[in-house]
C-alpha atoms as a PDB file:
ATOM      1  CA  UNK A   1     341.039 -29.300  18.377  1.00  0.00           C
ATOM      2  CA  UNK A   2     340.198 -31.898  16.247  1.00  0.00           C
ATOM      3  CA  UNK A   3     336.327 -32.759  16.424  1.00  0.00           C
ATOM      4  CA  UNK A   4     336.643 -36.141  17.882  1.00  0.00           C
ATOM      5  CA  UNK A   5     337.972 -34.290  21.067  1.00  0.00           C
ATOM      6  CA  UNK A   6     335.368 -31.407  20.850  1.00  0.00           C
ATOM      7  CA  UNK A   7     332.883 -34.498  21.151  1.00  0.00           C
ATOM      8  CA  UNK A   8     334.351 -35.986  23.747  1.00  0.00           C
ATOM      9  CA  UNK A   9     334.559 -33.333  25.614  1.00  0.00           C
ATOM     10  CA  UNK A  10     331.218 -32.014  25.051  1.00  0.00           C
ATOM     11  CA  UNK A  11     330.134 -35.601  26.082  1.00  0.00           C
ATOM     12  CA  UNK A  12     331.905 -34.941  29.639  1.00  0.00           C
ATOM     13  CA  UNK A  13     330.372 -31.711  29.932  1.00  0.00           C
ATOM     14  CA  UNK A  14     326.771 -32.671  29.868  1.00  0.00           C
ATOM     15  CA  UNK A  15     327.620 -36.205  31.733  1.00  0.00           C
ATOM     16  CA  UNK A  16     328.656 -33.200  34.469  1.00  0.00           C
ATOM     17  CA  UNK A  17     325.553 -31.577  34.265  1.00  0.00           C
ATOM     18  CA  UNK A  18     323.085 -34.648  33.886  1.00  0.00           C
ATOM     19  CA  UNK A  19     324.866 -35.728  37.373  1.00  0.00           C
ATOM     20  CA  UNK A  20     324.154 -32.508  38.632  1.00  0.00           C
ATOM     21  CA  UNK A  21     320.586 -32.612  37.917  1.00  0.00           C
ATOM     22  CA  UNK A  22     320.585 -35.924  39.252  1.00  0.00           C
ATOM     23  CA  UNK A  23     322.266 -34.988  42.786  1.00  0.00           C
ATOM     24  CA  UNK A  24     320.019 -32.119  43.038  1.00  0.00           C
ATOM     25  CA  UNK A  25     316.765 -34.141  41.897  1.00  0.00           C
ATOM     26  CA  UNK A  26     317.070 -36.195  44.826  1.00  0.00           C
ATOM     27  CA  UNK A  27     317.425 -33.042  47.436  1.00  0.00           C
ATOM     28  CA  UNK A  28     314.076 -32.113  46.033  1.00  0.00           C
ATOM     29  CA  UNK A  29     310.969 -33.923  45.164  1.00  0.00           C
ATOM     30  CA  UNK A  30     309.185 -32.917  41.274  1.00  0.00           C
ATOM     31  CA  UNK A  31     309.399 -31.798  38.183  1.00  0.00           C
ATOM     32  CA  UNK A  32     309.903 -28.425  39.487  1.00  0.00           C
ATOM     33  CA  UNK A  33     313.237 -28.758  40.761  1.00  0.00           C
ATOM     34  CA  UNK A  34     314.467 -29.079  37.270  1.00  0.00           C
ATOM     35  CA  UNK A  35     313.264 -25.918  36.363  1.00  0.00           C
ATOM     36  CA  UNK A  36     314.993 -24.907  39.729  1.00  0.00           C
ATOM     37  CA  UNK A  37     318.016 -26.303  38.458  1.00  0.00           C
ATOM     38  CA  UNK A  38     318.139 -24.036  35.587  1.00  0.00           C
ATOM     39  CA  UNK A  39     316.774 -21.287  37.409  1.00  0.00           C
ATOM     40  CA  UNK A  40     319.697 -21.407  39.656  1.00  0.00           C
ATOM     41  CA  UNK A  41     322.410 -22.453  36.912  1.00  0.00           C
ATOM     42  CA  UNK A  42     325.142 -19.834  36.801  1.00  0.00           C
ATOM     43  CA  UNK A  43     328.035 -18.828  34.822  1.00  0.00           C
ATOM     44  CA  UNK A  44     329.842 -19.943  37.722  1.00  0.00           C
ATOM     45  CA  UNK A  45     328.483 -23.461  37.213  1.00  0.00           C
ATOM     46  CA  UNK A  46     329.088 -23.575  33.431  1.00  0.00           C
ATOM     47  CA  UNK A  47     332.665 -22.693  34.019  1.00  0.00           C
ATOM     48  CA  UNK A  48     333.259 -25.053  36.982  1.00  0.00           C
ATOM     49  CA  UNK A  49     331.299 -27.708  34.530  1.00  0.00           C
ATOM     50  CA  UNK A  50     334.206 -26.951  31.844  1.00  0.00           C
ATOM     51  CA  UNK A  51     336.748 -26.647  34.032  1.00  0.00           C
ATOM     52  CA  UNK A  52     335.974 -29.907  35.829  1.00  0.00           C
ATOM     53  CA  UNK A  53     335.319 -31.208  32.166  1.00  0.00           C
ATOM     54  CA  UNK A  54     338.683 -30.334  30.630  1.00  0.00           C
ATOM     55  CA  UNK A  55     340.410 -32.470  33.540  1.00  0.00           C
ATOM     56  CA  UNK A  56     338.757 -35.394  32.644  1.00  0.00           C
ATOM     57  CA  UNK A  57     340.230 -35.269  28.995  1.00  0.00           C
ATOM     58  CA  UNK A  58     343.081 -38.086  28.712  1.00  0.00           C
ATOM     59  CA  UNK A  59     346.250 -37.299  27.858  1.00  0.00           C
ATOM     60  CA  UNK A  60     346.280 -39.714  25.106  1.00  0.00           C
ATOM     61  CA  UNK A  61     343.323 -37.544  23.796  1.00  0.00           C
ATOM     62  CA  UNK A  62     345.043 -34.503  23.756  1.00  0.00           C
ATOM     63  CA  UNK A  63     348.106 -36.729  22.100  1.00  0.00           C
ATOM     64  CA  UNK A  64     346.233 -37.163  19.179  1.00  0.00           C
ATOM     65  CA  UNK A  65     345.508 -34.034  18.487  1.00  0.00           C
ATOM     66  CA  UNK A  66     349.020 -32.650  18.790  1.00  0.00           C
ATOM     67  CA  UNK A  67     350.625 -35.511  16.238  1.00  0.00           C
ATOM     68  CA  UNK A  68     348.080 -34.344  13.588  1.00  0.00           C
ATOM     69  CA  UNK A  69     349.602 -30.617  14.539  1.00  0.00           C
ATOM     70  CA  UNK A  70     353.213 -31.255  15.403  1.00  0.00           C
ATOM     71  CA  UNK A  71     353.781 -34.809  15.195  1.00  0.00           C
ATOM     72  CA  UNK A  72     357.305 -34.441  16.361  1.00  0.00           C
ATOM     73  CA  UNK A  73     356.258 -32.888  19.799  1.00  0.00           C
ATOM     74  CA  UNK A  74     354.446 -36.992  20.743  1.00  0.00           C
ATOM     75  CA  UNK A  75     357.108 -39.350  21.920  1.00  0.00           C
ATOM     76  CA  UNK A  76     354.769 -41.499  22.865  1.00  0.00           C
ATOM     77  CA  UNK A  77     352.659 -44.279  20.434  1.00  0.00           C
ATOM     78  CA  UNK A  78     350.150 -45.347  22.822  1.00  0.00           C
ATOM     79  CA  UNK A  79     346.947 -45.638  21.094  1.00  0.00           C
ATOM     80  CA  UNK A  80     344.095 -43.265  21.091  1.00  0.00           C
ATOM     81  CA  UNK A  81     341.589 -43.891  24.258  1.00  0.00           C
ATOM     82  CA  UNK A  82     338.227 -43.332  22.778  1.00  0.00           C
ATOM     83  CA  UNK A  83     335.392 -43.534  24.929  1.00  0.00           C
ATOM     84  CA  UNK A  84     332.966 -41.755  23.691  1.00  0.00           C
ATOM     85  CA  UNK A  85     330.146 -44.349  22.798  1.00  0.00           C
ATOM     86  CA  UNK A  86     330.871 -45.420  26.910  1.00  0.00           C
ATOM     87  CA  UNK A  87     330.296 -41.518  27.636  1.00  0.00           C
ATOM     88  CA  UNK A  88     327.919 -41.722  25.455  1.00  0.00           C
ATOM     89  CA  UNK A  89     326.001 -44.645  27.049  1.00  0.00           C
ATOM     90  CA  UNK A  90     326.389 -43.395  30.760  1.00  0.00           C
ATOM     91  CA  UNK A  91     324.750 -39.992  29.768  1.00  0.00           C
ATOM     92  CA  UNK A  92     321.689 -41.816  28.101  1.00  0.00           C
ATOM     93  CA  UNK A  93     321.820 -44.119  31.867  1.00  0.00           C
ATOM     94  CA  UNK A  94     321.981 -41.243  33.413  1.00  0.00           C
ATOM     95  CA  UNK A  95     319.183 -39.123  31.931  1.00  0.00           C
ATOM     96  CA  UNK A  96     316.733 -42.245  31.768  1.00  0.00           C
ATOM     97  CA  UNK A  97     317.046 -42.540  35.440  1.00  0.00           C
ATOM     98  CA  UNK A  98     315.579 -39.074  35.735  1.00  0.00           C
ATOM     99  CA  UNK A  99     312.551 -39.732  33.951  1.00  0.00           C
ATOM    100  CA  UNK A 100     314.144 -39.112  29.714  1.00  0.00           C
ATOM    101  CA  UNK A 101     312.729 -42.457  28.968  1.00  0.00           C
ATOM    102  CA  UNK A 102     312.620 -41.752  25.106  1.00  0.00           C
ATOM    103  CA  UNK A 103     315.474 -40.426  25.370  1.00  0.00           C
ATOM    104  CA  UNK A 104     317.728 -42.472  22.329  1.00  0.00           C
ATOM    105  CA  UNK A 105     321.529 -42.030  21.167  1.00  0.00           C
ATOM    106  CA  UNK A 106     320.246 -40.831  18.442  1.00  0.00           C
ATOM    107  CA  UNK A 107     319.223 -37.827  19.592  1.00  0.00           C
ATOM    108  CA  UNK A 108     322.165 -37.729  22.108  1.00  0.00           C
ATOM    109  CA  UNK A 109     324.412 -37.420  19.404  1.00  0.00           C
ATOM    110  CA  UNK A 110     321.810 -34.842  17.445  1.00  0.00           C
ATOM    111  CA  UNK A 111     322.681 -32.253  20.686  1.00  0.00           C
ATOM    112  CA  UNK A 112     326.110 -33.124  20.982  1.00  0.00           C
ATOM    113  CA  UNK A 113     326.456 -32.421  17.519  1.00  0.00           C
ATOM    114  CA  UNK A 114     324.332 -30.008  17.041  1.00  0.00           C
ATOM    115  CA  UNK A 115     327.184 -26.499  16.795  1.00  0.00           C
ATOM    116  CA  UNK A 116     329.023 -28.625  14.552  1.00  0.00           C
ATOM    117  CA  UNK A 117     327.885 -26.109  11.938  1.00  0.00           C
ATOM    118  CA  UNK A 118     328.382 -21.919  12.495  1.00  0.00           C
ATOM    119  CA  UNK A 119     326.129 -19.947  12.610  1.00  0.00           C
ATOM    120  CA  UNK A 120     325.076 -17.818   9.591  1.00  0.00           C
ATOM    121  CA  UNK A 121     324.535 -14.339   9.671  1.00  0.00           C
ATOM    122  CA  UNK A 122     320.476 -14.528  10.063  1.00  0.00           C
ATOM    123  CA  UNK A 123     321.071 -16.809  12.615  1.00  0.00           C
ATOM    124  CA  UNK A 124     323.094 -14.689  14.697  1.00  0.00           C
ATOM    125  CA  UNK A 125     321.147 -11.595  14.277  1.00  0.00           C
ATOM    126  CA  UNK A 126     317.367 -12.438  15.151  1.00  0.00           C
END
């Protein structure tokens, strides 16, 4: 996929979990039930985040990648839908509401892009 959508997508992802945290924030009172959050975080949870994730992808999106790969296969010219600053913008919303304050897009886009690089070989083994 081309990186734009890895972004964007990674953008829906943690918009899904911020919300999450959110929902379950106001269930329960405190800093704790953050750590509670993670504490009860499954696999199950990450997959139902990317699953739930994946839908949200346009079509138009996935268009674009496609006509870079097999331009032939896209009978459609509708322009590219990109959202990403608005993702962007509702995640940093969304996380100052729970208390991120300093929280700037600056370092939103520092996690988002922060696998944008692999891993070397020290990195993977300690």
């Amino acid at each position: 996929m081309d990186q734009g959508e890895i972004a964007t997508f990674k953008a829906y992802y943690l918009r899904r979990l911020i919300r999450r945290v959110r929902k379950l924030i106001h269930k329960i009172d405190g800093e704790s039930s953050i750590q509670q959050f993670w504490k009860n975080y499954s696999i199950v949870y990450a997959v139902d985040n990317t699953s739930e994730s994946w839908k949200e992808l346009q079509s138009t999106t996935m268009n674009h990648v496609w006509k870079k790969i097999w331009p032939e296969c896209i009978k459609t010219n509708e322009p590219e839908v990109s959202s990403l600053s608005e993702i962007r913008q509702n995640i940093l919303n969304l996380a100052k509401n729970l208390g991120f304050e300093d929280l700037e897009e600056g370092n939103l886009v520092d996690l988002l892009d922060a696998d944008r690089e692999p891993l070397s070989d020290d990195e993977l083994t300690s």
